[in-house]
PDB file of N, CA and C in Angstrom:
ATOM      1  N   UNK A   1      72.402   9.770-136.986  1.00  0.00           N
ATOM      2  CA  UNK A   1      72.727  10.985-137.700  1.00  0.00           C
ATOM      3  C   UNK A   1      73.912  11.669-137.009  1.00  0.00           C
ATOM      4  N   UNK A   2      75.041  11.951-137.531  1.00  0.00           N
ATOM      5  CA  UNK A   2      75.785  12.369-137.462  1.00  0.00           C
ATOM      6  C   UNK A   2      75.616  14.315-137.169  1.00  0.00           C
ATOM      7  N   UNK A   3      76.607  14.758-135.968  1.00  0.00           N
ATOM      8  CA  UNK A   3      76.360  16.219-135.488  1.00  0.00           C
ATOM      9  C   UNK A   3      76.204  17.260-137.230  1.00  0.00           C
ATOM     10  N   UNK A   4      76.999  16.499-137.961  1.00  0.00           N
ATOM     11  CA  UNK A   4      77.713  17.400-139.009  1.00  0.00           C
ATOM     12  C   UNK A   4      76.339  17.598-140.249  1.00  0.00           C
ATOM     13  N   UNK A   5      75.267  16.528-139.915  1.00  0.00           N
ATOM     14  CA  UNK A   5      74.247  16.364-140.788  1.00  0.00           C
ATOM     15  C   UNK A   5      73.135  17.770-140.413  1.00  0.00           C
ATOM     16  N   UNK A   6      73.093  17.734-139.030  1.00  0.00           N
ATOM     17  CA  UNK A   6      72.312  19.075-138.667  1.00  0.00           C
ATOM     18  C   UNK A   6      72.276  20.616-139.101  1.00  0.00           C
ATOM     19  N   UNK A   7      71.492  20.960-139.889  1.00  0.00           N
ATOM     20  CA  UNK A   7      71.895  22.295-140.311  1.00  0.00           C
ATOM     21  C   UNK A   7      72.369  23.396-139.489  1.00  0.00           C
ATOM     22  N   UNK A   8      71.543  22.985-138.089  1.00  0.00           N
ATOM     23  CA  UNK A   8      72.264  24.391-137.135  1.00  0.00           C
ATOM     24  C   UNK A   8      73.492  23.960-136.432  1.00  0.00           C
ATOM     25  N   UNK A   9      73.627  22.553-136.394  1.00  0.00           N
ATOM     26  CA  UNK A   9      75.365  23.099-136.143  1.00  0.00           C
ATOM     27  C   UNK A   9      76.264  23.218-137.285  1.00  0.00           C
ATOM     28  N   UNK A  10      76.131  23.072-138.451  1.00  0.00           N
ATOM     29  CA  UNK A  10      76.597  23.304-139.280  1.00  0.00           C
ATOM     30  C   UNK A  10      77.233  25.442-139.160  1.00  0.00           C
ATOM     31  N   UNK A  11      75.841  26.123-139.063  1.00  0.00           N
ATOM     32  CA  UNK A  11      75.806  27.265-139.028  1.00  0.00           C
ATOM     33  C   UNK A  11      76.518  27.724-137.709  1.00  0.00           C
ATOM     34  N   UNK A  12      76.170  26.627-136.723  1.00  0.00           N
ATOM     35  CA  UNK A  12      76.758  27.199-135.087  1.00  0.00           C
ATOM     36  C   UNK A  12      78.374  27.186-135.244  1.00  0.00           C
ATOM     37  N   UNK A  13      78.863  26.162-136.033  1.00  0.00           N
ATOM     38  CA  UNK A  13      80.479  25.829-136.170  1.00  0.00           C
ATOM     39  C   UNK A  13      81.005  26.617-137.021  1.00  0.00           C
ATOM     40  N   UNK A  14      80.229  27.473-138.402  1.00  0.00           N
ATOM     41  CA  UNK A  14      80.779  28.237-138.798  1.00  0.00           C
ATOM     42  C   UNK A  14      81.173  29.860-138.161  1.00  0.00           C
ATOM     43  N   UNK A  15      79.977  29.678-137.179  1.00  0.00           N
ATOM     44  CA  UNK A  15      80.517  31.045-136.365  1.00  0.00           C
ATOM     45  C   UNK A  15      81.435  30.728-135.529  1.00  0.00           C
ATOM     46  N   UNK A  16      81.871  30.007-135.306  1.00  0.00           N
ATOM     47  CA  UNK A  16      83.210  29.570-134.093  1.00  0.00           C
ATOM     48  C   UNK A  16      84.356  30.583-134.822  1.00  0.00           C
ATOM     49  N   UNK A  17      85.081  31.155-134.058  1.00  0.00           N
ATOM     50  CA  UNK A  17      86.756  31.079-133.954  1.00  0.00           C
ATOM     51  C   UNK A  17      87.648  30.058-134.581  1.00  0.00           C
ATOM     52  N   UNK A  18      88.291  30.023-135.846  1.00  0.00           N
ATOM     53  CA  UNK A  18      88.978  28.994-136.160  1.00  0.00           C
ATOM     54  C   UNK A  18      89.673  27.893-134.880  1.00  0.00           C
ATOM     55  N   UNK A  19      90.007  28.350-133.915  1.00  0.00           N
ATOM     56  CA  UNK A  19      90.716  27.843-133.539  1.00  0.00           C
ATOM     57  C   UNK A  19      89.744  26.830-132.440  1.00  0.00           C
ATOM     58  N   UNK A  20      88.620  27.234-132.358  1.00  0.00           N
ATOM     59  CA  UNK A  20      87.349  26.551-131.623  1.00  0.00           C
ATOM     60  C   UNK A  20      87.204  25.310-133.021  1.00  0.00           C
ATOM     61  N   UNK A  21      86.962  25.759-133.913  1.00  0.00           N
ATOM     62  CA  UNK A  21      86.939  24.878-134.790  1.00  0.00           C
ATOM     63  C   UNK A  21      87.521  23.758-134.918  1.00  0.00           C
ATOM     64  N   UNK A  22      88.626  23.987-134.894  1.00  0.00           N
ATOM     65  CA  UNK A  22      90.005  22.995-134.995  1.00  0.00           C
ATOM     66  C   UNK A  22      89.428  21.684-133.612  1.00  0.00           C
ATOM     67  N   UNK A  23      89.229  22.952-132.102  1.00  0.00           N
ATOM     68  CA  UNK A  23      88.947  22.199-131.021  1.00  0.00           C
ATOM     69  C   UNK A  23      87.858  20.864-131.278  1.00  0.00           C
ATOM     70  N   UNK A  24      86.664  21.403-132.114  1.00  0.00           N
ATOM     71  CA  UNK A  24      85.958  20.527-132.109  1.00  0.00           C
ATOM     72  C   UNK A  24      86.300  19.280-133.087  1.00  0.00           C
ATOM     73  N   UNK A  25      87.001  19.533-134.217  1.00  0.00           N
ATOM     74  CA  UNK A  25      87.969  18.528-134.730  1.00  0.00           C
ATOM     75  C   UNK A  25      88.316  17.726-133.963  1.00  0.00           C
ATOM     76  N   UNK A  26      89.332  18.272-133.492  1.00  0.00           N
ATOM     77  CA  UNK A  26      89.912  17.502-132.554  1.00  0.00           C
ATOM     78  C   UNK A  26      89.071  16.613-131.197  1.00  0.00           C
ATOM     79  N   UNK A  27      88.464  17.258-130.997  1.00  0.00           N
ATOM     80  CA  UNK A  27      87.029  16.130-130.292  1.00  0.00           C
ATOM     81  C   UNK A  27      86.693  15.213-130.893  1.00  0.00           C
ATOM     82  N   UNK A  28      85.942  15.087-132.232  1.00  0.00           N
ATOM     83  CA  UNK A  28      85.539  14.503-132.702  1.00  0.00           C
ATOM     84  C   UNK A  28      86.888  13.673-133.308  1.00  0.00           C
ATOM     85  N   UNK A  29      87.905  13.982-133.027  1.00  0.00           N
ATOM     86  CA  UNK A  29      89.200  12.779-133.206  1.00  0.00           C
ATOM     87  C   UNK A  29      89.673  11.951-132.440  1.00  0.00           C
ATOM     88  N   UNK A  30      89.173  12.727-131.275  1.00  0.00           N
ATOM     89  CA  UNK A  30      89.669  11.955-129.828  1.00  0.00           C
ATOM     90  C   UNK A  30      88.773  10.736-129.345  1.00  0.00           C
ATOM     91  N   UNK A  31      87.098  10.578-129.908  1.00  0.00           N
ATOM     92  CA  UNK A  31      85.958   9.971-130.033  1.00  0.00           C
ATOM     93  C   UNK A  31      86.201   9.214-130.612  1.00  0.00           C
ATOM     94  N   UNK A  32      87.090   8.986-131.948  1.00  0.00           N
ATOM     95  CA  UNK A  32      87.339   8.061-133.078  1.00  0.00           C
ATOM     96  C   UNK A  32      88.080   7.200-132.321  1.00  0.00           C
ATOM     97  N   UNK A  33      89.849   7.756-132.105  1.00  0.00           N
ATOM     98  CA  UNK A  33      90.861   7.099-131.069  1.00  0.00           C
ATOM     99  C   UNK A  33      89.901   6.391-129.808  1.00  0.00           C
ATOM    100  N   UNK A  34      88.992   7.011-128.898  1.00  0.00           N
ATOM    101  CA  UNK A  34      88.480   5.765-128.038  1.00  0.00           C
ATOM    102  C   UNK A  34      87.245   4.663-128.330  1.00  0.00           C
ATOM    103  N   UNK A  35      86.997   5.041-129.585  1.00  0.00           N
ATOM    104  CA  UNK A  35      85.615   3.553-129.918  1.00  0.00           C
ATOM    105  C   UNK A  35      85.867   3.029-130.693  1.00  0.00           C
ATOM    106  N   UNK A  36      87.719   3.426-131.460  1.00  0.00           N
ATOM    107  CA  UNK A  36      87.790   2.642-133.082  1.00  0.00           C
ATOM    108  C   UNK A  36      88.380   1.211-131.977  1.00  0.00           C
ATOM    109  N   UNK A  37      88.503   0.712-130.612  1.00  0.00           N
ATOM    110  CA  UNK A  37      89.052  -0.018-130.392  1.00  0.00           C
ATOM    111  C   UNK A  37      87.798  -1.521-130.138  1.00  0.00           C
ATOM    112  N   UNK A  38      86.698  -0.751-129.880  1.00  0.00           N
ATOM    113  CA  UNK A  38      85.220  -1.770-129.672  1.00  0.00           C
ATOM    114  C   UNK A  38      84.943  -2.113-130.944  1.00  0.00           C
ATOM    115  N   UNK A  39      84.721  -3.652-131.453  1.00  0.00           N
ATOM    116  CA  UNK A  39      83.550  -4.046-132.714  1.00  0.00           C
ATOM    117  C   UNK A  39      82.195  -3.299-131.939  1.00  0.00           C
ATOM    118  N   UNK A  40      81.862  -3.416-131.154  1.00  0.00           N
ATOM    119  CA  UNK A  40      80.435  -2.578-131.231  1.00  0.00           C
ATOM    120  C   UNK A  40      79.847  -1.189-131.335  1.00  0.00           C
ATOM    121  N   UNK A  41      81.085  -0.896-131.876  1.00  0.00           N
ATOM    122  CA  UNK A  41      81.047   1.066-131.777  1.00  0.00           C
ATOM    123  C   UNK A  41      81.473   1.087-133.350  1.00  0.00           C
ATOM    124  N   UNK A  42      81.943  -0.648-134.318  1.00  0.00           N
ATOM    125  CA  UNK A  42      82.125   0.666-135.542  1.00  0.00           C
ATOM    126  C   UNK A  42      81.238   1.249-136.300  1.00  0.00           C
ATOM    127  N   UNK A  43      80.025   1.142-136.617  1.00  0.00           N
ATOM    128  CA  UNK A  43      78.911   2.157-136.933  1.00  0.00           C
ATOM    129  C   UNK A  43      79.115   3.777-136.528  1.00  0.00           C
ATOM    130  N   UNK A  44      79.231   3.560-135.056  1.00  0.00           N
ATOM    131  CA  UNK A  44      79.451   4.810-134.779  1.00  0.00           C
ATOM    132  C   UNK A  44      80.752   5.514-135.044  1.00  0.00           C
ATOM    133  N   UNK A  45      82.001   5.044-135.336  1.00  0.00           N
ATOM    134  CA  UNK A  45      83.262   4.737-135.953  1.00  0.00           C
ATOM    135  C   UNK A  45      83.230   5.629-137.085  1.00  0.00           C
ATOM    136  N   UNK A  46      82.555   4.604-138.350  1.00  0.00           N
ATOM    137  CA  UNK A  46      82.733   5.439-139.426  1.00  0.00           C
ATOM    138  C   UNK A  46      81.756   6.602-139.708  1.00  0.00           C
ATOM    139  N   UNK A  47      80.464   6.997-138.536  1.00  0.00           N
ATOM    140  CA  UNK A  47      79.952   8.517-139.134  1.00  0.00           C
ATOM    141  C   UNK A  47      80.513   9.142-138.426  1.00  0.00           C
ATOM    142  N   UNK A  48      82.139   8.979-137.399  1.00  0.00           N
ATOM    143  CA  UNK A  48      82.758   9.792-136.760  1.00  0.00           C
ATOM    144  C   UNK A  48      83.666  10.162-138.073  1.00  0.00           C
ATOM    145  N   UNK A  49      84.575   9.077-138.529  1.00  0.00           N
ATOM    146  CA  UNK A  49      85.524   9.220-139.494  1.00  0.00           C
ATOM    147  C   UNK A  49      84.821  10.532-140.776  1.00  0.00           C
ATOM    148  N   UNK A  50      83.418  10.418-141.067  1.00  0.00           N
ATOM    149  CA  UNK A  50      83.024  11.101-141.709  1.00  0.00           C
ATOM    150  C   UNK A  50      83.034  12.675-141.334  1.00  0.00           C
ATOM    151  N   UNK A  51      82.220  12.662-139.945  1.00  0.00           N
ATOM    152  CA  UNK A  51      82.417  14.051-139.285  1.00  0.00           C
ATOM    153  C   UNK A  51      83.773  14.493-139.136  1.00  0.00           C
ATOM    154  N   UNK A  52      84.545  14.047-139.266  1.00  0.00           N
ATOM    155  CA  UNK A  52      85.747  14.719-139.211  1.00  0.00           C
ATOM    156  C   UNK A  52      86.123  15.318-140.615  1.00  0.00           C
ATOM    157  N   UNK A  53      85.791  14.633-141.467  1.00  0.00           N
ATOM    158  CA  UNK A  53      85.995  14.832-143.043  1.00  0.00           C
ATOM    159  C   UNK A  53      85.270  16.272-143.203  1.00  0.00           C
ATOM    160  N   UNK A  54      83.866  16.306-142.575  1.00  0.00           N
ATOM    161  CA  UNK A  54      83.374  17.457-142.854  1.00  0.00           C
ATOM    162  C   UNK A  54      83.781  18.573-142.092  1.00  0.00           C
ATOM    163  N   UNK A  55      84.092  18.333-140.732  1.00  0.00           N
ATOM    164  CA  UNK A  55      84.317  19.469-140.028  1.00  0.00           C
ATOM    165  C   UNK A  55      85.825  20.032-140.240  1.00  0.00           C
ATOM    166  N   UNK A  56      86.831  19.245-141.487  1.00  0.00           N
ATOM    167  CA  UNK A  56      88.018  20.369-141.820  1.00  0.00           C
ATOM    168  C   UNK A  56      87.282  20.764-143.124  1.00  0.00           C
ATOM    169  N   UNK A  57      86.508  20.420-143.824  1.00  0.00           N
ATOM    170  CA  UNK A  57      85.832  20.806-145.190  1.00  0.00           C
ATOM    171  C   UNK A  57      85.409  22.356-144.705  1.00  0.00           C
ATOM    172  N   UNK A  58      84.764  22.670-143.694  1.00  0.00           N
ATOM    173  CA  UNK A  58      84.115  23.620-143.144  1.00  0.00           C
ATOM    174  C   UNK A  58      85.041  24.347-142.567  1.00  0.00           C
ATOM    175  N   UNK A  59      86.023  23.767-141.754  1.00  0.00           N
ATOM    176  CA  UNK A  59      87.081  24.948-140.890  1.00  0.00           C
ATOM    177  C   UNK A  59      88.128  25.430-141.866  1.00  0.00           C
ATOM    178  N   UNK A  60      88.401  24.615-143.117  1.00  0.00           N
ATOM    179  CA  UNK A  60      89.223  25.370-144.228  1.00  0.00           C
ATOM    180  C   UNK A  60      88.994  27.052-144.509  1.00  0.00           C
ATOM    181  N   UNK A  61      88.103  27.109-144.304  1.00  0.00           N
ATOM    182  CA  UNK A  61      87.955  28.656-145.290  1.00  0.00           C
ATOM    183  C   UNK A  61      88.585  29.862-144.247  1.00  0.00           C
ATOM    184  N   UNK A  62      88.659  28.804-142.786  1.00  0.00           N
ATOM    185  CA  UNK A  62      89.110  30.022-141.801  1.00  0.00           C
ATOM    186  C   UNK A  62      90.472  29.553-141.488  1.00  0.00           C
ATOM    187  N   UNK A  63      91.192  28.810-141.271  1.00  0.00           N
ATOM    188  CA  UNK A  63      92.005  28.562-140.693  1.00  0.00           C
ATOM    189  C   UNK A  63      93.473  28.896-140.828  1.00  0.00           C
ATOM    190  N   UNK A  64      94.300  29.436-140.959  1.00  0.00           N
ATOM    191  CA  UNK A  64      95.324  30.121-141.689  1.00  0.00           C
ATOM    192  C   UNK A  64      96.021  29.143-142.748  1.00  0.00           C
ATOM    193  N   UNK A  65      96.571  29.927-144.065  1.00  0.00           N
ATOM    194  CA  UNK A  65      96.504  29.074-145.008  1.00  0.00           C
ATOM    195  C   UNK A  65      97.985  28.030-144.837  1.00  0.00           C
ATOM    196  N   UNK A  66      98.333  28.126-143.703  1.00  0.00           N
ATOM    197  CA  UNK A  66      99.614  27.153-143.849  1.00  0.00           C
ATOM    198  C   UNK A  66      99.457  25.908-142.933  1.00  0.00           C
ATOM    199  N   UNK A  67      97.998  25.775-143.106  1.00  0.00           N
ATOM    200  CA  UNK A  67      97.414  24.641-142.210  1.00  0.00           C
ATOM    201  C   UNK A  67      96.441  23.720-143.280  1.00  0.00           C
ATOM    202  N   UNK A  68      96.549  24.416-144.296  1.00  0.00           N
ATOM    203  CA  UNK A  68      95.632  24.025-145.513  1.00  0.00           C
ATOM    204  C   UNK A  68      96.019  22.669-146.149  1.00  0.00           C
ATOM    205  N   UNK A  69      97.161  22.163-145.856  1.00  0.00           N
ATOM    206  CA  UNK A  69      98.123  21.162-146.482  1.00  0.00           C
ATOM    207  C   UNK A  69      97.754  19.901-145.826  1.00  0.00           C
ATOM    208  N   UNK A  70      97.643  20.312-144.773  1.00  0.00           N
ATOM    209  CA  UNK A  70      97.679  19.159-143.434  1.00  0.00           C
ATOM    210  C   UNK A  70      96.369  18.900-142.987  1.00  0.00           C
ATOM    211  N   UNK A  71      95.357  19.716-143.172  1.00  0.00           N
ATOM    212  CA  UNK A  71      94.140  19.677-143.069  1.00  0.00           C
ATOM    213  C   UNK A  71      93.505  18.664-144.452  1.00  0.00           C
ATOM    214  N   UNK A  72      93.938  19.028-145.788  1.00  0.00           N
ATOM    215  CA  UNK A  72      93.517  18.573-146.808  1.00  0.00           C
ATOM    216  C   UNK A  72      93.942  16.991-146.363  1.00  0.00           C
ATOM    217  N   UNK A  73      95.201  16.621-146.356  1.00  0.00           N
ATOM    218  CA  UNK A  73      96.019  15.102-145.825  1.00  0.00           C
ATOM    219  C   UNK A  73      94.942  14.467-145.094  1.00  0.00           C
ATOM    220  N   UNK A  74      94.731  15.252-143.770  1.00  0.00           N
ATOM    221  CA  UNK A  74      93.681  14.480-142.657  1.00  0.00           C
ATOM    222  C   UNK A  74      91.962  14.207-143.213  1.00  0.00           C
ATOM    223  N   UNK A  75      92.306  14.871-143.724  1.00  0.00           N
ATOM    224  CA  UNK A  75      90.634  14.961-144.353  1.00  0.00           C
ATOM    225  C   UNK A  75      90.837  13.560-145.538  1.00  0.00           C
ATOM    226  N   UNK A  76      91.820  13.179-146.464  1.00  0.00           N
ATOM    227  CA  UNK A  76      91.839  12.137-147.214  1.00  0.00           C
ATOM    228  C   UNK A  76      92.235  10.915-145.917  1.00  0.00           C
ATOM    229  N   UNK A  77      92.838  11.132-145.293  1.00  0.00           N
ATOM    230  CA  UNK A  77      92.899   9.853-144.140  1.00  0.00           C
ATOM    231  C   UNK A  77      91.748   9.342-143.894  1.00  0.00           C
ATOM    232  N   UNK A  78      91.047  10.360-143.204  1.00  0.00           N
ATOM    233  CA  UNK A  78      89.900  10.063-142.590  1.00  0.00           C
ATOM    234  C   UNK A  78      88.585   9.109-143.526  1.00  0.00           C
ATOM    235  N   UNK A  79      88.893   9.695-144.663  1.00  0.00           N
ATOM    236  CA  UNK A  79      87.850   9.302-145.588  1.00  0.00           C
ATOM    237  C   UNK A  79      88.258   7.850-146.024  1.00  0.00           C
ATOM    238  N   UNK A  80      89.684   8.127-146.022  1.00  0.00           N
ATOM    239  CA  UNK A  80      89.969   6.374-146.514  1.00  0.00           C
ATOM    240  C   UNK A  80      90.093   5.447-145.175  1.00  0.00           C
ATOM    241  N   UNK A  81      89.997   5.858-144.167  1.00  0.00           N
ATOM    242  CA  UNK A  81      89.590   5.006-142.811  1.00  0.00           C
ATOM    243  C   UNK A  81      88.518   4.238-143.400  1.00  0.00           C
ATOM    244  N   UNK A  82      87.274   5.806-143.294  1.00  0.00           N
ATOM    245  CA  UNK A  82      85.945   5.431-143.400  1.00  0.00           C
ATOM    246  C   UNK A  82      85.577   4.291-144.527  1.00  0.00           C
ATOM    247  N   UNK A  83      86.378   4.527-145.411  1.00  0.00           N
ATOM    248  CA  UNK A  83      86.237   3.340-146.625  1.00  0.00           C
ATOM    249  C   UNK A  83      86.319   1.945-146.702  1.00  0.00           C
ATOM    250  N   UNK A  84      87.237   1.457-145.857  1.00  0.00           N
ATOM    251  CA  UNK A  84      87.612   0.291-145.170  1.00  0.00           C
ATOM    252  C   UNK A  84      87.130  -0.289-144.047  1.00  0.00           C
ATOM    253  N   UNK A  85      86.923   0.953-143.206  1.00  0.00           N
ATOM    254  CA  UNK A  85      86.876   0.261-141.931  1.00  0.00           C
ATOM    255  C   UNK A  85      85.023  -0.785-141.389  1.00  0.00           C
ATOM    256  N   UNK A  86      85.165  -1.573-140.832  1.00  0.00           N
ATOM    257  CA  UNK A  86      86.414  -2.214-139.793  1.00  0.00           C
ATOM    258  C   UNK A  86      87.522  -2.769-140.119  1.00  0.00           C
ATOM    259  N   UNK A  87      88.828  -2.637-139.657  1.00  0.00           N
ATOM    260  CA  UNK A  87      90.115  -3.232-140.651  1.00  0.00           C
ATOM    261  C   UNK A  87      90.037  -3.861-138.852  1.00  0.00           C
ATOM    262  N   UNK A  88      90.049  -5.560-138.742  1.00  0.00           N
ATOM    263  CA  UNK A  88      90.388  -5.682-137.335  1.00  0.00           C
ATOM    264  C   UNK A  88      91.224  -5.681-137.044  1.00  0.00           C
ATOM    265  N   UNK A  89      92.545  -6.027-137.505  1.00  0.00           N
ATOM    266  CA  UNK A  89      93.886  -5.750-137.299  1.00  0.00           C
ATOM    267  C   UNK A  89      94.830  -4.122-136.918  1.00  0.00           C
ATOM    268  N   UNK A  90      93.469  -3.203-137.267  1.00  0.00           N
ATOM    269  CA  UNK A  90      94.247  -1.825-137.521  1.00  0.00           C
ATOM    270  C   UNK A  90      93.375  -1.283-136.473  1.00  0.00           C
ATOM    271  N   UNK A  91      92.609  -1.525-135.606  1.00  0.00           N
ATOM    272  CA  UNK A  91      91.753  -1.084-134.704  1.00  0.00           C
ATOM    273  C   UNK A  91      93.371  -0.217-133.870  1.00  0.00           C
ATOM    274  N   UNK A  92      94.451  -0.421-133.080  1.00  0.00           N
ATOM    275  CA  UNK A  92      94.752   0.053-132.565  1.00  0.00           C
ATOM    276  C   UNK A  92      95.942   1.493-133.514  1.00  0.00           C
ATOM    277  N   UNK A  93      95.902   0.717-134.880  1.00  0.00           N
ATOM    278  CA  UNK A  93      96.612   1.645-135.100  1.00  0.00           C
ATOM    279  C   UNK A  93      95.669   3.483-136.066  1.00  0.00           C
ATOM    280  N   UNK A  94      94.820   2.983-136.044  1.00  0.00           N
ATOM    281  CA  UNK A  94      93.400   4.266-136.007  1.00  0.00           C
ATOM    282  C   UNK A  94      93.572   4.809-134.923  1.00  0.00           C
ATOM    283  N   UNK A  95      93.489   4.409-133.498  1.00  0.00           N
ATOM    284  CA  UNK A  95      93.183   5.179-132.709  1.00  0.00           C
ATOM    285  C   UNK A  95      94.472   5.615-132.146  1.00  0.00           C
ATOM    286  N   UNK A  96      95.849   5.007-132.227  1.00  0.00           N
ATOM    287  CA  UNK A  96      96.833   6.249-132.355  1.00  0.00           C
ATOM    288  C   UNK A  96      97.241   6.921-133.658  1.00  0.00           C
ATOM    289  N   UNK A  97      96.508   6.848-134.084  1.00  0.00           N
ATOM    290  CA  UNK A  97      97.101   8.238-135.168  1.00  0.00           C
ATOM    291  C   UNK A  97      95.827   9.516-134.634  1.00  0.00           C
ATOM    292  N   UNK A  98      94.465   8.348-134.987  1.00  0.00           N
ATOM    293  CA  UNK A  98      93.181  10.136-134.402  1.00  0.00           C
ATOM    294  C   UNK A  98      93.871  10.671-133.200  1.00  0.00           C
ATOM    295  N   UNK A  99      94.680  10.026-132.214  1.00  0.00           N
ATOM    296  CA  UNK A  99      94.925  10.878-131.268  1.00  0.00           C
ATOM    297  C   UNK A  99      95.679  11.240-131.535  1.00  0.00           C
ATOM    298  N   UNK A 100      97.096  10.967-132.236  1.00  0.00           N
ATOM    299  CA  UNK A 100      98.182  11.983-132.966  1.00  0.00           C
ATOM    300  C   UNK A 100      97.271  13.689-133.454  1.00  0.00           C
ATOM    301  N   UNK A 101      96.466  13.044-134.445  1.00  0.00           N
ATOM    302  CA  UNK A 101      95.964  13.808-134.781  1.00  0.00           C
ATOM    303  C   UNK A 101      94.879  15.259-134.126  1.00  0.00           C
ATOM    304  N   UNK A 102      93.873  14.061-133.025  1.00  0.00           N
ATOM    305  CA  UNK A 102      93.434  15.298-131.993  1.00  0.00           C
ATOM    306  C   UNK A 102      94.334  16.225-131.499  1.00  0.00           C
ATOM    307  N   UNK A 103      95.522  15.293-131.244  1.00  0.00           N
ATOM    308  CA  UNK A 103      96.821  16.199-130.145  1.00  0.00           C
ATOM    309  C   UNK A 103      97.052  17.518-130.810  1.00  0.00           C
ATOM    310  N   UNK A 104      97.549  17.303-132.225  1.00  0.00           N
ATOM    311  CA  UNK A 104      97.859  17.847-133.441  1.00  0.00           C
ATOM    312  C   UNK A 104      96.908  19.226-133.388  1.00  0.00           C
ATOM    313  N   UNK A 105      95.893  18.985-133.920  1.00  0.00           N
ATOM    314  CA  UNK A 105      95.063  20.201-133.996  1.00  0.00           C
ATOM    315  C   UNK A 105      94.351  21.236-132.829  1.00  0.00           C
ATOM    316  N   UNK A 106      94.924  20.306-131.352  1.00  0.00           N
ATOM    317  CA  UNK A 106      94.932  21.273-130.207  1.00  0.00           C
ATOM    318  C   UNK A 106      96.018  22.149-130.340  1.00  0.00           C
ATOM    319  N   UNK A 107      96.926  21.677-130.479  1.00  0.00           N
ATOM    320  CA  UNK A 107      98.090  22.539-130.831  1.00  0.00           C
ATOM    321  C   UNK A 107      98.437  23.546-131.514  1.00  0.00           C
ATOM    322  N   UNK A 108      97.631  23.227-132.763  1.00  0.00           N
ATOM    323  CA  UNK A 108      97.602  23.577-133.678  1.00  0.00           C
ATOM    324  C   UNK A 108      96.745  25.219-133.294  1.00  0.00           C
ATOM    325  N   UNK A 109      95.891  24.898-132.798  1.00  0.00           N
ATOM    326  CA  UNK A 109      94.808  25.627-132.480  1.00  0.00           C
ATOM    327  C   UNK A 109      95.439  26.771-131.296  1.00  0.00           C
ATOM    328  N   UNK A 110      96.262  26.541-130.598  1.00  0.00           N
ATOM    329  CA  UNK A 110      96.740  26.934-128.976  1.00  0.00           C
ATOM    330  C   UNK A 110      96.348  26.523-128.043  1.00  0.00           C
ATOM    331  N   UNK A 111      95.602  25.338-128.251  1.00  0.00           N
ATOM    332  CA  UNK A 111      94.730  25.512-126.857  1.00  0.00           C
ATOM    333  C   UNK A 111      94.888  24.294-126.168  1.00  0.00           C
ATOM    334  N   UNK A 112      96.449  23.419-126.535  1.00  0.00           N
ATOM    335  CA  UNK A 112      97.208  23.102-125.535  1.00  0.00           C
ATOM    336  C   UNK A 112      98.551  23.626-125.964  1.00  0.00           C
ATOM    337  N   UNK A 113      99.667  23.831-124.917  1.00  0.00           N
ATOM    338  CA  UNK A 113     100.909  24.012-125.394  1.00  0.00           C
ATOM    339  C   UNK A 113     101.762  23.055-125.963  1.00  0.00           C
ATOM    340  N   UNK A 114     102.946  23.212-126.728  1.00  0.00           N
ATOM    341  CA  UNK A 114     103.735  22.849-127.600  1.00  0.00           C
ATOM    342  C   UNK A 114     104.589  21.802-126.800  1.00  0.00           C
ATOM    343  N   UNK A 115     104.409  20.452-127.512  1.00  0.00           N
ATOM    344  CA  UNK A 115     105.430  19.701-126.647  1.00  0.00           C
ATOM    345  C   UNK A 115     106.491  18.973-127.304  1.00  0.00           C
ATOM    346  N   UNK A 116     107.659  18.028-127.329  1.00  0.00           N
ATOM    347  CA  UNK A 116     108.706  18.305-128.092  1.00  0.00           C
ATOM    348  C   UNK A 116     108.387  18.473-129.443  1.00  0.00           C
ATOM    349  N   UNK A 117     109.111  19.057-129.973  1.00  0.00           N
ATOM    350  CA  UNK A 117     108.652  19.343-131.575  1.00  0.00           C
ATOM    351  C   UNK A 117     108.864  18.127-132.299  1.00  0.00           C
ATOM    352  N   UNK A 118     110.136  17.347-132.034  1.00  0.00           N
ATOM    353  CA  UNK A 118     109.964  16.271-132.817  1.00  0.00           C
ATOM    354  C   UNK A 118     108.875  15.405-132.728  1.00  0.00           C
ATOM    355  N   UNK A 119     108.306  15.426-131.685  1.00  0.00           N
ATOM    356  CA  UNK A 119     106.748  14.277-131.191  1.00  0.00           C
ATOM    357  C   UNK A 119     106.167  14.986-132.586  1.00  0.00           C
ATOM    358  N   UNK A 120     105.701  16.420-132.770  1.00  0.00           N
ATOM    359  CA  UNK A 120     104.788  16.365-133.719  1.00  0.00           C
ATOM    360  C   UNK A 120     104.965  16.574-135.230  1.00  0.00           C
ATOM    361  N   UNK A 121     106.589  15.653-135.628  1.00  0.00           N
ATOM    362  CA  UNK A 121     106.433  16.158-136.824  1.00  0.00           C
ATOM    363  C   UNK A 121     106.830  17.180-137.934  1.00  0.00           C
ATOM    364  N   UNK A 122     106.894  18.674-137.320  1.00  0.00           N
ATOM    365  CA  UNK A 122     106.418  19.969-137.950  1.00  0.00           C
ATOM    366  C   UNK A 122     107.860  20.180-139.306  1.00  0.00           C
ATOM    367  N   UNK A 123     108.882  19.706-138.315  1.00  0.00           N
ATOM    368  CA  UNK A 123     109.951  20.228-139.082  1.00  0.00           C
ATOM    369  C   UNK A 123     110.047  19.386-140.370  1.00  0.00           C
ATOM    370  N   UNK A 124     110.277  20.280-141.363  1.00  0.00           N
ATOM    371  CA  UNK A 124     110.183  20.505-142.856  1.00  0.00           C
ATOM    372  C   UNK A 124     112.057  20.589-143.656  1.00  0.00           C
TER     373      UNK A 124
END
């Protein structure tokens, strides 16, 4: 059973601080990036890929709305991981993007600092 199935953390994560939110995202991305590389972890793999799906479903309603774009994106990634996976060939390239992605939503969050901007992307 997956953290995201439990009703009280469900309720415990909605009282978080968006930006705690994001953090635990991003945990649960950084978990994906180190076990999508074992065949014996993908079970645990795809109800990670899932928890992630749910935990931006849930941090949407707080998170400021110009994060809403990129959140929605990661949330269809994740789900179409989960759809496929095990892909054995793509084992390494899952676990650098979840960590793109963990990196991403620490950042995102503040709660690491900003490192070159082109590494993440932003510019539009």
């Amino acid at each position: 059973m997956i953290a995201a199935e439990r009703p009280e953390f469900r309720e415990r994560f909605q009282q978080l601080p968006w930006p705690q939110q994001l953090g635990n995202l991003a945990s649960t991305l950084a978990r994906i990036s180190g076990r999508c590389l074992r065949p014996e972890h993908d079970a645990l793999v795809r109800d990670l890929l899932r928890e992630a799906a749910v935990l931006i479903e849930w941090s949407a309603p707080c998170v400021p709305p110009e994060f809403h774009l990129e959140l929605a994106g990661l949330q269809r990634e994740m789900l179409a991981w989960r759809a496929v996976w095990p892909v054995e060939g793509a084992r390494h390239l899952l676990s650098l993007r979840a960590r793109q992605a963990s990196d991403l939503m620490l950042w995102r969050a503040g709660l690491i600092p900003p490192k070159e901007e082109e590494a993440w992307s932003t510019k539009r």
